[in-house]
PDB file of N, CA and C in Angstrom:
ATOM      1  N   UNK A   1       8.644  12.535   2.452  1.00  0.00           N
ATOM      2  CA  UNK A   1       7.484  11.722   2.243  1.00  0.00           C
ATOM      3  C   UNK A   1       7.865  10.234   2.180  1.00  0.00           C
ATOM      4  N   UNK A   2       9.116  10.030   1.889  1.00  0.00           N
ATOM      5  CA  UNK A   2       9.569   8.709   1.637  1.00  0.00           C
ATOM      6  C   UNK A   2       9.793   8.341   3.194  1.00  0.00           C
ATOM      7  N   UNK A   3       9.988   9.246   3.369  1.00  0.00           N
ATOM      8  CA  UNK A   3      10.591   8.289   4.873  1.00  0.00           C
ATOM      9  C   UNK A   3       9.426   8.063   5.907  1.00  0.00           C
ATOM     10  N   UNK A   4       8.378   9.000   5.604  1.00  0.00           N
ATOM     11  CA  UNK A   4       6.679   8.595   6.252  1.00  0.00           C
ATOM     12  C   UNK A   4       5.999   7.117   5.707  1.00  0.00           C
ATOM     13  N   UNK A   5       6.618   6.905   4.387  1.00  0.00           N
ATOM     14  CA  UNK A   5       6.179   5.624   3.701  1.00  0.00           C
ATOM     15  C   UNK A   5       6.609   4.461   4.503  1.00  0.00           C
ATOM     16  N   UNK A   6       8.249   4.997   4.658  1.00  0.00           N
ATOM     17  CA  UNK A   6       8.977   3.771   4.930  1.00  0.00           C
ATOM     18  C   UNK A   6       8.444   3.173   6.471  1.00  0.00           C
ATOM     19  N   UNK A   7       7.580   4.427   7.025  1.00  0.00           N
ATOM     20  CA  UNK A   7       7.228   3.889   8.916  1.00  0.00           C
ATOM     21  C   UNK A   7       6.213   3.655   8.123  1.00  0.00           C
ATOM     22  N   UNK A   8       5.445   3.886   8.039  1.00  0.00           N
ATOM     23  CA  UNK A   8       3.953   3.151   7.646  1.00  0.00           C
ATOM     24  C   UNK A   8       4.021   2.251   7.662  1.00  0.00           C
ATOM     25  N   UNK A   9       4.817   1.661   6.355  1.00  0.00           N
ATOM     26  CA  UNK A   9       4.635   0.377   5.782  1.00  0.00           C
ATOM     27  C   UNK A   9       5.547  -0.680   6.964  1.00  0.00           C
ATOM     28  N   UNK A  10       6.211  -0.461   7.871  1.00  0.00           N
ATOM     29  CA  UNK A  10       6.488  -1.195   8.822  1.00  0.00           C
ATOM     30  C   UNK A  10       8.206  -1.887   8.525  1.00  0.00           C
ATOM     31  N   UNK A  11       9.127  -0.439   8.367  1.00  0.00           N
ATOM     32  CA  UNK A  11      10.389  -0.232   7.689  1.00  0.00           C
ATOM     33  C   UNK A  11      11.403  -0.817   8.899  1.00  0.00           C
ATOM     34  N   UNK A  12      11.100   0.033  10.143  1.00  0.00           N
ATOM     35  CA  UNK A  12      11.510   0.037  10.936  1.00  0.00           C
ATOM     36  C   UNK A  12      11.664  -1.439  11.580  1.00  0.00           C
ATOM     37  N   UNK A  13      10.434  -2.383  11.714  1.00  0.00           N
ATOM     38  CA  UNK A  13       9.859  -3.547  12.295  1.00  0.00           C
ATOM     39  C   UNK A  13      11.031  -4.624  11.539  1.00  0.00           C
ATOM     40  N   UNK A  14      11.034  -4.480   9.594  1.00  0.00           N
ATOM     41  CA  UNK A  14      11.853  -5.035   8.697  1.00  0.00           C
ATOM     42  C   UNK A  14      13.351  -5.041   9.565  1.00  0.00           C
ATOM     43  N   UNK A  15      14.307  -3.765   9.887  1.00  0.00           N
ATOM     44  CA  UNK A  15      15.296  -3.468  10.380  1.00  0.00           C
ATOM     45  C   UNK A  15      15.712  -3.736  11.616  1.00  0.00           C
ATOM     46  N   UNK A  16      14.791  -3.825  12.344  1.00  0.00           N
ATOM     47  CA  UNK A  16      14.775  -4.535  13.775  1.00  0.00           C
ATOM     48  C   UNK A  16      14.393  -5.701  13.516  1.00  0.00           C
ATOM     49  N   UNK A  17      13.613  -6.760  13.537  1.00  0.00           N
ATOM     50  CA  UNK A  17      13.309  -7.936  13.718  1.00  0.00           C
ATOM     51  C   UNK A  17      13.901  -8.849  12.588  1.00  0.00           C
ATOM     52  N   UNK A  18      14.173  -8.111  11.527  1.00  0.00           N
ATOM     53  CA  UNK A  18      14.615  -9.371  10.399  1.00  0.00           C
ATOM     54  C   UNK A  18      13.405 -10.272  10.209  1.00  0.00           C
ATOM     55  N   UNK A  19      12.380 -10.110   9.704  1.00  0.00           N
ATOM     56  CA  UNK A  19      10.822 -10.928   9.400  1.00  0.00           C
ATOM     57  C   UNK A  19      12.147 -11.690   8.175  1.00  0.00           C
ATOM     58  N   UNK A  20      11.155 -12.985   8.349  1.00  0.00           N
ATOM     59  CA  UNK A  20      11.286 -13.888   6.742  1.00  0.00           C
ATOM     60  C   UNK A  20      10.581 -13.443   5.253  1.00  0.00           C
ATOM     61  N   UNK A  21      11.433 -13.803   3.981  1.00  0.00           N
ATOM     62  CA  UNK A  21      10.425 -12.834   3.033  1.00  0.00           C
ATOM     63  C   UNK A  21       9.002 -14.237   2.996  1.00  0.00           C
ATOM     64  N   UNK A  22       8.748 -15.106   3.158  1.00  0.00           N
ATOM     65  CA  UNK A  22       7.736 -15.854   3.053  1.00  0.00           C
ATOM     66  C   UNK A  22       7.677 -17.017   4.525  1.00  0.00           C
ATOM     67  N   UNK A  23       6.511 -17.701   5.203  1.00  0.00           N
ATOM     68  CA  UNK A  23       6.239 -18.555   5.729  1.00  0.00           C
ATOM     69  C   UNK A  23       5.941 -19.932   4.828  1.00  0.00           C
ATOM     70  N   UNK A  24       7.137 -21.108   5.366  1.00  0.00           N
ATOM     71  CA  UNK A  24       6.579 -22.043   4.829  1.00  0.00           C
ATOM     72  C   UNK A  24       5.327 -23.072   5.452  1.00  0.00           C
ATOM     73  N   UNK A  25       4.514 -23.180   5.078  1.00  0.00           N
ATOM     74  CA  UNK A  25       3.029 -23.813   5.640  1.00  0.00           C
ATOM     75  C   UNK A  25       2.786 -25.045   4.717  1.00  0.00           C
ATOM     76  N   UNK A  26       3.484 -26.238   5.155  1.00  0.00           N
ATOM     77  CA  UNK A  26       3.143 -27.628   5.054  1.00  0.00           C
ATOM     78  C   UNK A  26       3.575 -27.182   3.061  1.00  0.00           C
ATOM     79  N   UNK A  27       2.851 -27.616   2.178  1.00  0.00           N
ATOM     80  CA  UNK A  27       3.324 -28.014   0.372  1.00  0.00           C
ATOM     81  C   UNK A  27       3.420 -26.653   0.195  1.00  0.00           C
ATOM     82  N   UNK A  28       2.971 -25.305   0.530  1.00  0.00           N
ATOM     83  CA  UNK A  28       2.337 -24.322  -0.353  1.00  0.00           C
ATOM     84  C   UNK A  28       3.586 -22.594   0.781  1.00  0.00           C
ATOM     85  N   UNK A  29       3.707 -21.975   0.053  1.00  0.00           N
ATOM     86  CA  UNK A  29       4.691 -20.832   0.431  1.00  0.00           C
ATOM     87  C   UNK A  29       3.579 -19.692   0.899  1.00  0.00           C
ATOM     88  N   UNK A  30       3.334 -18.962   2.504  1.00  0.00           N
ATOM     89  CA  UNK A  30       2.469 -17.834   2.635  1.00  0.00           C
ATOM     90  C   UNK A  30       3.505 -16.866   2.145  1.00  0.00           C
ATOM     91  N   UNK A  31       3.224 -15.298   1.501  1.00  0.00           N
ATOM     92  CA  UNK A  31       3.596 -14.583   1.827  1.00  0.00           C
ATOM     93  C   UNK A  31       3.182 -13.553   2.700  1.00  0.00           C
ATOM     94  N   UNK A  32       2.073 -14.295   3.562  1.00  0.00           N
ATOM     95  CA  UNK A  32       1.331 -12.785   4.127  1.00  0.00           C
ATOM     96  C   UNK A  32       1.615 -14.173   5.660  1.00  0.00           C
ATOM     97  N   UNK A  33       1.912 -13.192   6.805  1.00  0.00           N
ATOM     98  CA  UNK A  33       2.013 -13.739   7.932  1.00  0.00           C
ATOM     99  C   UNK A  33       0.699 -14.013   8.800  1.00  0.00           C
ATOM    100  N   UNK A  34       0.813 -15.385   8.929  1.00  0.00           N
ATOM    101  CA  UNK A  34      -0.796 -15.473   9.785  1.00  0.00           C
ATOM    102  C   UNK A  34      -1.393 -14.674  11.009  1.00  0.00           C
ATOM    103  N   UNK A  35      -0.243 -13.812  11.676  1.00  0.00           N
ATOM    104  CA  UNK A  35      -0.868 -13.366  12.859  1.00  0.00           C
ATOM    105  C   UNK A  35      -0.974 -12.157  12.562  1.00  0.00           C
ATOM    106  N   UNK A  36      -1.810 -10.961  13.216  1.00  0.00           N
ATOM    107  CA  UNK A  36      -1.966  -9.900  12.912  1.00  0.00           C
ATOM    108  C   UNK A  36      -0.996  -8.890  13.327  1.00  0.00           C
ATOM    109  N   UNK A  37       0.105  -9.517  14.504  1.00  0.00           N
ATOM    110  CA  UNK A  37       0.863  -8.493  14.944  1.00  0.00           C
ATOM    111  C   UNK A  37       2.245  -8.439  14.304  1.00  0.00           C
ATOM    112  N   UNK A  38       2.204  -9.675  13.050  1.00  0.00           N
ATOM    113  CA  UNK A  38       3.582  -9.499  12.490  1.00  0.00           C
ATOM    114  C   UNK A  38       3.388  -9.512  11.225  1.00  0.00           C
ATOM    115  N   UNK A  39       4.376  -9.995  10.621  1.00  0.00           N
ATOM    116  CA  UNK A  39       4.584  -9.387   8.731  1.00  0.00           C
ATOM    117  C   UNK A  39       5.981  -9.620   8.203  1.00  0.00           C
ATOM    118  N   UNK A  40       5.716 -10.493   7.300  1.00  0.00           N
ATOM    119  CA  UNK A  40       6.811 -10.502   6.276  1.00  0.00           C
ATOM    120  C   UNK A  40       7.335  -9.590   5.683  1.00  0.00           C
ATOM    121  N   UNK A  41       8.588  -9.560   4.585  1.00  0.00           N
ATOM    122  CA  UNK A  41       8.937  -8.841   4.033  1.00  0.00           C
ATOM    123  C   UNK A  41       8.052  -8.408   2.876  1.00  0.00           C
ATOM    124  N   UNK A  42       7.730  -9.443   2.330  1.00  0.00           N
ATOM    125  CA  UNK A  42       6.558  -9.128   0.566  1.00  0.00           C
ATOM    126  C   UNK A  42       5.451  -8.380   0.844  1.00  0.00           C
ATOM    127  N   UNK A  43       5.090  -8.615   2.454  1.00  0.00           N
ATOM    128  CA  UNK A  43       3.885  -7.658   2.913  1.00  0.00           C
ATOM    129  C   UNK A  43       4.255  -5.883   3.067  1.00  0.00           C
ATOM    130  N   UNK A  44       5.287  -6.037   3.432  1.00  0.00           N
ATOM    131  CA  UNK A  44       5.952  -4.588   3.692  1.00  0.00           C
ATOM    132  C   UNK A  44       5.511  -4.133   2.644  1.00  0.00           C
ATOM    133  N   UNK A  45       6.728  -4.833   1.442  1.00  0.00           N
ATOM    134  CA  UNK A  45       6.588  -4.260  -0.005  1.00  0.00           C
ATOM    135  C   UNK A  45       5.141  -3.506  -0.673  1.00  0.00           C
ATOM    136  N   UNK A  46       4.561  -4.297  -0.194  1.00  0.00           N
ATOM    137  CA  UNK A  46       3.130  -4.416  -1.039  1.00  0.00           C
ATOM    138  C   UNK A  46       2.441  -3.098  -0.067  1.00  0.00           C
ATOM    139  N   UNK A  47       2.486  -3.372   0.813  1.00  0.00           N
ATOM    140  CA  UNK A  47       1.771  -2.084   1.911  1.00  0.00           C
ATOM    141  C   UNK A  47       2.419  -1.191   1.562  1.00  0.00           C
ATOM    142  N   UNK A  48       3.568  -0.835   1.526  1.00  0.00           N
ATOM    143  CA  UNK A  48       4.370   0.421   1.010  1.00  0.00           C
ATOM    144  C   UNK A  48       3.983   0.639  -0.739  1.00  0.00           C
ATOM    145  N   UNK A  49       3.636  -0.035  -1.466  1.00  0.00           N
ATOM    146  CA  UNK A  49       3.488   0.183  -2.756  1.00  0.00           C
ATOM    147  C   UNK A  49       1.760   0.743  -2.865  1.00  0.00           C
ATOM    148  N   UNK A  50       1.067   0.390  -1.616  1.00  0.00           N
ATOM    149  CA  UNK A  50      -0.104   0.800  -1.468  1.00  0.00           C
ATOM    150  C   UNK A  50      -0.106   2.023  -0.883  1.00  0.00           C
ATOM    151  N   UNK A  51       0.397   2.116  -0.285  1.00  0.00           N
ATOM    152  CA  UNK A  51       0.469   3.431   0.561  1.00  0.00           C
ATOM    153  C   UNK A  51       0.995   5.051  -0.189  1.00  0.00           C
ATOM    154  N   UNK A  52       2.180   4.194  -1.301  1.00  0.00           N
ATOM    155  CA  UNK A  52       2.245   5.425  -1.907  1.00  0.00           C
ATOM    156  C   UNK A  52       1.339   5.616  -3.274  1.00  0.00           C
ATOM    157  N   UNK A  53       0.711   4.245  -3.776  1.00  0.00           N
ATOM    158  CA  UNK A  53      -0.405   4.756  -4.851  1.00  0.00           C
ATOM    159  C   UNK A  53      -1.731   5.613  -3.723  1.00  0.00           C
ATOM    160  N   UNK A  54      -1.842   5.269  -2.707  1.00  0.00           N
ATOM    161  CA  UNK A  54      -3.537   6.386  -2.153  1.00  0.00           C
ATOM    162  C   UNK A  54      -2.031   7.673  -1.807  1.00  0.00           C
ATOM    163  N   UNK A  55      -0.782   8.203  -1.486  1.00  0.00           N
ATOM    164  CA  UNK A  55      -0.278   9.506  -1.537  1.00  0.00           C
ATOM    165  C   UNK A  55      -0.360  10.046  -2.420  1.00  0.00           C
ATOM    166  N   UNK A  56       0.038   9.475  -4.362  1.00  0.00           N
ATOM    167  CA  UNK A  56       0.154  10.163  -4.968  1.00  0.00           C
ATOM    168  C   UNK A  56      -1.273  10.150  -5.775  1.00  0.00           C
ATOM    169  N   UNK A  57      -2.361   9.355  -5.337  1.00  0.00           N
ATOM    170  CA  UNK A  57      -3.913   9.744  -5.764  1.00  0.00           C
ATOM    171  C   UNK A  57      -4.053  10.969  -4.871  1.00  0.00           C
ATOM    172  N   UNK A  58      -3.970  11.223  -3.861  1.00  0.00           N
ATOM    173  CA  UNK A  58      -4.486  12.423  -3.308  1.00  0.00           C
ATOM    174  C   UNK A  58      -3.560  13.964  -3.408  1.00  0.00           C
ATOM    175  N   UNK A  59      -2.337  13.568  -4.173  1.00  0.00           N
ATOM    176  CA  UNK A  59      -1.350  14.458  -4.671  1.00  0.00           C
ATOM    177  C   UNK A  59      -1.912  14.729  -5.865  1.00  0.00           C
ATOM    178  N   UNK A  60      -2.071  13.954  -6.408  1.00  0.00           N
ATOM    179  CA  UNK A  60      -2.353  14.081  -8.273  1.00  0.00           C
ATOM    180  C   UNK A  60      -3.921  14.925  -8.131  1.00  0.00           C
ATOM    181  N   UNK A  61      -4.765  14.590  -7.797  1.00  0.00           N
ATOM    182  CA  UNK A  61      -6.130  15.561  -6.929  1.00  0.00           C
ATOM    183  C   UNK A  61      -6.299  16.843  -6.318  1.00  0.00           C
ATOM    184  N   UNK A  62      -5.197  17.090  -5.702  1.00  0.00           N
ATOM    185  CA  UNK A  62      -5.057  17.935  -5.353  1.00  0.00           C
ATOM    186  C   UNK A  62      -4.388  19.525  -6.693  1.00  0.00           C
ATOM    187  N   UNK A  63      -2.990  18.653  -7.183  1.00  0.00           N
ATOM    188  CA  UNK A  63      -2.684  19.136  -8.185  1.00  0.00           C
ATOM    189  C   UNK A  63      -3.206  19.496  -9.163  1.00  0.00           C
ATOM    190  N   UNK A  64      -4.559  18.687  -9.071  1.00  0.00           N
ATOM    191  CA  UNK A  64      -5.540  19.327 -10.718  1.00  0.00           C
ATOM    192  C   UNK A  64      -6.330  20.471 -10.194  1.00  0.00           C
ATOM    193  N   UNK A  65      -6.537  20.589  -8.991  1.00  0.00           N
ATOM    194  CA  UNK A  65      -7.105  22.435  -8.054  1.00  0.00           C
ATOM    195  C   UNK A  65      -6.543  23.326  -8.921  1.00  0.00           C
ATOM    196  N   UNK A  66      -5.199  23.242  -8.988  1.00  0.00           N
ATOM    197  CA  UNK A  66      -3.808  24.390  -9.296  1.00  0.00           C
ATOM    198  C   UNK A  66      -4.079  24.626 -10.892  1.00  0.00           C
ATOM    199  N   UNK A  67      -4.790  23.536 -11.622  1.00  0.00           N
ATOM    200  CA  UNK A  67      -4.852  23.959 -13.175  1.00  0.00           C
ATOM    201  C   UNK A  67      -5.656  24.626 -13.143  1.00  0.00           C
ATOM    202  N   UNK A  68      -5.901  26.125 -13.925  1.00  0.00           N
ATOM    203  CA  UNK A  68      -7.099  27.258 -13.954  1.00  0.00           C
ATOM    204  C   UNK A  68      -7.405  27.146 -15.291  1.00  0.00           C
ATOM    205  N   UNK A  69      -6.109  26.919 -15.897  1.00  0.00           N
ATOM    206  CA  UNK A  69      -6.099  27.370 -17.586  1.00  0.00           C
ATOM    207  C   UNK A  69      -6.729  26.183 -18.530  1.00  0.00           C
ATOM    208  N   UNK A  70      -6.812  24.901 -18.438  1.00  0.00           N
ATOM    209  CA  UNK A  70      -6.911  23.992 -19.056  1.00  0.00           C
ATOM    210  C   UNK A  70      -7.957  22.535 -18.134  1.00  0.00           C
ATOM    211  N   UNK A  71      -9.029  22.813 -18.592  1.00  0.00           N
ATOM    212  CA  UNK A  71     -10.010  22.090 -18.056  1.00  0.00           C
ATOM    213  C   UNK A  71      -9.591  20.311 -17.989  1.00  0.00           C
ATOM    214  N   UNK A  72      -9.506  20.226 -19.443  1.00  0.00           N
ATOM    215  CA  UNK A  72      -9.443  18.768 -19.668  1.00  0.00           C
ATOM    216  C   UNK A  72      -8.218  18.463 -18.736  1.00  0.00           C
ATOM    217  N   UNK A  73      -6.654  19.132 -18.964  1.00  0.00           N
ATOM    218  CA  UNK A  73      -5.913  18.514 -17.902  1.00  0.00           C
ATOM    219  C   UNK A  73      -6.642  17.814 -16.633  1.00  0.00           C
ATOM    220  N   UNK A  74      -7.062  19.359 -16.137  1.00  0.00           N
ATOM    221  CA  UNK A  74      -7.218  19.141 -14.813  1.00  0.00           C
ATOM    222  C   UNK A  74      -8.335  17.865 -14.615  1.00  0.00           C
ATOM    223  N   UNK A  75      -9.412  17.662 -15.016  1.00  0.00           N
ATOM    224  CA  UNK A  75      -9.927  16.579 -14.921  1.00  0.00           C
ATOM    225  C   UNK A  75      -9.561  15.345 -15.279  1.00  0.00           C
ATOM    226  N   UNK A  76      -8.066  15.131 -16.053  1.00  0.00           N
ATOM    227  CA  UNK A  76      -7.925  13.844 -16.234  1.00  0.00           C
ATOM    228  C   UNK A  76      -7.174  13.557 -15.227  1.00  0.00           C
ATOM    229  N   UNK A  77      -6.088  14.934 -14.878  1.00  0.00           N
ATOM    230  CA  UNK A  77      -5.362  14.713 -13.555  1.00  0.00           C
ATOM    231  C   UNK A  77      -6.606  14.283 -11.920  1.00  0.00           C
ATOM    232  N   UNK A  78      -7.622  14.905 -11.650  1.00  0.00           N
ATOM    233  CA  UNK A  78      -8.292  14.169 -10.951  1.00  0.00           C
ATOM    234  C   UNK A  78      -8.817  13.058 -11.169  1.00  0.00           C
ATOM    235  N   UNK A  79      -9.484  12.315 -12.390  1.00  0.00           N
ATOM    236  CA  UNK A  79      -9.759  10.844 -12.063  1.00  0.00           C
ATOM    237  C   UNK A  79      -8.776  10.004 -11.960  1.00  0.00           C
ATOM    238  N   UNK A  80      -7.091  10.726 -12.779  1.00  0.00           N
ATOM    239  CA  UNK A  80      -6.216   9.639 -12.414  1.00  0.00           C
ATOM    240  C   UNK A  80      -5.608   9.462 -11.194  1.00  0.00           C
ATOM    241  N   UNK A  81      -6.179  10.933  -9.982  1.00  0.00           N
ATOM    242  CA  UNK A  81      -5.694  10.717  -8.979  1.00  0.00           C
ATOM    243  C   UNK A  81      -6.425  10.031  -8.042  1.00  0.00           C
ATOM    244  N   UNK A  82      -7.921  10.154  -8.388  1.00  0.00           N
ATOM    245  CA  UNK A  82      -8.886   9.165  -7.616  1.00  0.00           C
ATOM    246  C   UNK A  82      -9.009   8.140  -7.818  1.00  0.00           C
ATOM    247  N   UNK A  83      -7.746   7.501  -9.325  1.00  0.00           N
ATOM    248  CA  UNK A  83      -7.992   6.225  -9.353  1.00  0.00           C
ATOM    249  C   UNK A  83      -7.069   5.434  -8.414  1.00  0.00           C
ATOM    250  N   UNK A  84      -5.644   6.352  -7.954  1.00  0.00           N
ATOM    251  CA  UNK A  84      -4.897   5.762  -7.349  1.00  0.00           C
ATOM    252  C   UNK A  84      -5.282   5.803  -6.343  1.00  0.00           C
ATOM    253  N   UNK A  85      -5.861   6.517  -5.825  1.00  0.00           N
ATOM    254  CA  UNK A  85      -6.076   6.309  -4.504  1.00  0.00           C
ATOM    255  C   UNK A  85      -6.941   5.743  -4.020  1.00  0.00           C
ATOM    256  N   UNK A  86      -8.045   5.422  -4.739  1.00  0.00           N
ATOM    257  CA  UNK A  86      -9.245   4.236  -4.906  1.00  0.00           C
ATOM    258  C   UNK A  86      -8.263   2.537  -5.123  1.00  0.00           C
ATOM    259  N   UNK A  87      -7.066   2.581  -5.576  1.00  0.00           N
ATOM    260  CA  UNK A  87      -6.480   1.615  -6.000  1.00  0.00           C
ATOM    261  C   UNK A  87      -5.773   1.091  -4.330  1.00  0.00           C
ATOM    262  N   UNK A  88      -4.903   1.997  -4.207  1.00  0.00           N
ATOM    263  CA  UNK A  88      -4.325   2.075  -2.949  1.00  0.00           C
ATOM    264  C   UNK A  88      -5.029   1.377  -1.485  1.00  0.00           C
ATOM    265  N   UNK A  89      -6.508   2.015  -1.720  1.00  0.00           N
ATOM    266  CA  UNK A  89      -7.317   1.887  -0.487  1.00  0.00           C
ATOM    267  C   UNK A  89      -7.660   0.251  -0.205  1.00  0.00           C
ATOM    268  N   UNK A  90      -7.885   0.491  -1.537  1.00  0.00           N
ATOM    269  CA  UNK A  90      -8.066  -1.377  -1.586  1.00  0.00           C
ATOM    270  C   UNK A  90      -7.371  -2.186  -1.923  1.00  0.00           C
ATOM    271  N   UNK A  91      -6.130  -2.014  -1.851  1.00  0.00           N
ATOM    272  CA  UNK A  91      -4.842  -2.354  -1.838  1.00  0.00           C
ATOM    273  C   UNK A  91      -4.660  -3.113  -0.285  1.00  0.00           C
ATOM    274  N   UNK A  92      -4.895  -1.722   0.594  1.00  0.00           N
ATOM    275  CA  UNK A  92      -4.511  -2.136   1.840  1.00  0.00           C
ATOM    276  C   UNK A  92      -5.470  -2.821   2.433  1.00  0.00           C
ATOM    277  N   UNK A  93      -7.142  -2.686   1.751  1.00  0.00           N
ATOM    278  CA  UNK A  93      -8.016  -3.237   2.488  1.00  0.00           C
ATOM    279  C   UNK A  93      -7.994  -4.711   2.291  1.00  0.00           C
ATOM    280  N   UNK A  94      -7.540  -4.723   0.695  1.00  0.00           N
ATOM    281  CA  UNK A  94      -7.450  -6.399   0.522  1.00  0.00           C
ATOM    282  C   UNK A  94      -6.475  -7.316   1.426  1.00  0.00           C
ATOM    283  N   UNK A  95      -5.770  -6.606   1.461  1.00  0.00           N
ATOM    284  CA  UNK A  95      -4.298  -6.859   2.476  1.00  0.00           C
ATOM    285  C   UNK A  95      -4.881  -7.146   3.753  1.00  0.00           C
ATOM    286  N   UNK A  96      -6.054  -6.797   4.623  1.00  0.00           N
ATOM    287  CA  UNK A  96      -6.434  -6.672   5.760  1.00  0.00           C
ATOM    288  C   UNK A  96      -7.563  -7.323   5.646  1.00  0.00           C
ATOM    289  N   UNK A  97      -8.061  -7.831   4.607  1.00  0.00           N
ATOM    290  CA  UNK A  97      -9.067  -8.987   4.188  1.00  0.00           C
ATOM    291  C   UNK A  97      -8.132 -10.706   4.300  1.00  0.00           C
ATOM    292  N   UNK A  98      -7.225 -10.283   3.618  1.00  0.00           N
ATOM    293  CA  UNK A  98      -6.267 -11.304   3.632  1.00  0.00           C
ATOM    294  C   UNK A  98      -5.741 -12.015   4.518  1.00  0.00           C
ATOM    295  N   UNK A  99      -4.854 -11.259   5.345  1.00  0.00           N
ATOM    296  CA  UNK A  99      -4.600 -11.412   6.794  1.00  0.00           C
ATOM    297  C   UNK A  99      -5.393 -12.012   7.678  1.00  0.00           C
ATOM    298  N   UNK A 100      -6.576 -11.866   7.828  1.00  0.00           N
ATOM    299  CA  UNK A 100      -7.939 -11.888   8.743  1.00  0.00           C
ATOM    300  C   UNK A 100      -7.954 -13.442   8.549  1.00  0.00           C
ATOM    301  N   UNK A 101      -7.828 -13.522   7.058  1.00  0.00           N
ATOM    302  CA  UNK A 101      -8.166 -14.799   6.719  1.00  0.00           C
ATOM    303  C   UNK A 101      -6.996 -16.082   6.102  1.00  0.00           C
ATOM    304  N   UNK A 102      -5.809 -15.728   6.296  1.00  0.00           N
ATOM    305  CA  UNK A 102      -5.421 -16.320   5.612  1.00  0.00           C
ATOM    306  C   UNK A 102      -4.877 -17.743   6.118  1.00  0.00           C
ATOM    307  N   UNK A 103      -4.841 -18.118   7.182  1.00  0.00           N
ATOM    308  CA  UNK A 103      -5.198 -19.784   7.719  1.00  0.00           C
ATOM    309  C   UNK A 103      -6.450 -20.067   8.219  1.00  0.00           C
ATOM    310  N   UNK A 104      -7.748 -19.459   8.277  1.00  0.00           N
ATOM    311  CA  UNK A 104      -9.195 -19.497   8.828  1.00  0.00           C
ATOM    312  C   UNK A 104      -9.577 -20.369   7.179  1.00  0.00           C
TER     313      UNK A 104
END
């Protein structure tokens, strides 16, 4: 699963191209790269840290199915897994809000 994270989040791109961890833009430091087809290092990070909070929301969700015996578990294990993965989603969406916009 780690190593599905690590292509997602754009592991491979890191290892081949050598991205910078930030763009400098005139007084102020980007860490998110202005064009859509590339990406810093802090972006990786952050996409990969998103990617595995919506895996282990839909792991942790899944896992509360498997409790028969104990109600309350299982329901705290599902909202805490729908929270990650509610967290995650908009993790990456903010990330792709960001991007869109971030010299416009």
């Amino acid at each position: 699963m780690l190593f599905c994270l690590f292509v997602i989040s754009g592991g491979f791109y890191n290892i081949l191209e050598n991205p910078p961890p930030y763009i400098p833009y005139y007084d102020r430091i980007l860490t998110l790269h202005p064009y859509m087809s590339d990406q810093t290092v802090y972006e990786s990070i952050f996409v990969f840290l998103t990617n595995a909070a919506m895996f282990m929301g839909l792991w942790l969700s899944y896992r509360s199915t498997q409790i028969a015996y104990d109600r309350d578990k299982a329901n705290r294990r599902l909202l805490i897994g729908i929270g990650f993965a509610a967290a995650g989603l908009f993790g990456n969406y903010l990330i792709w809000e960001m991007k869109k916009t971030v010299l416009g």
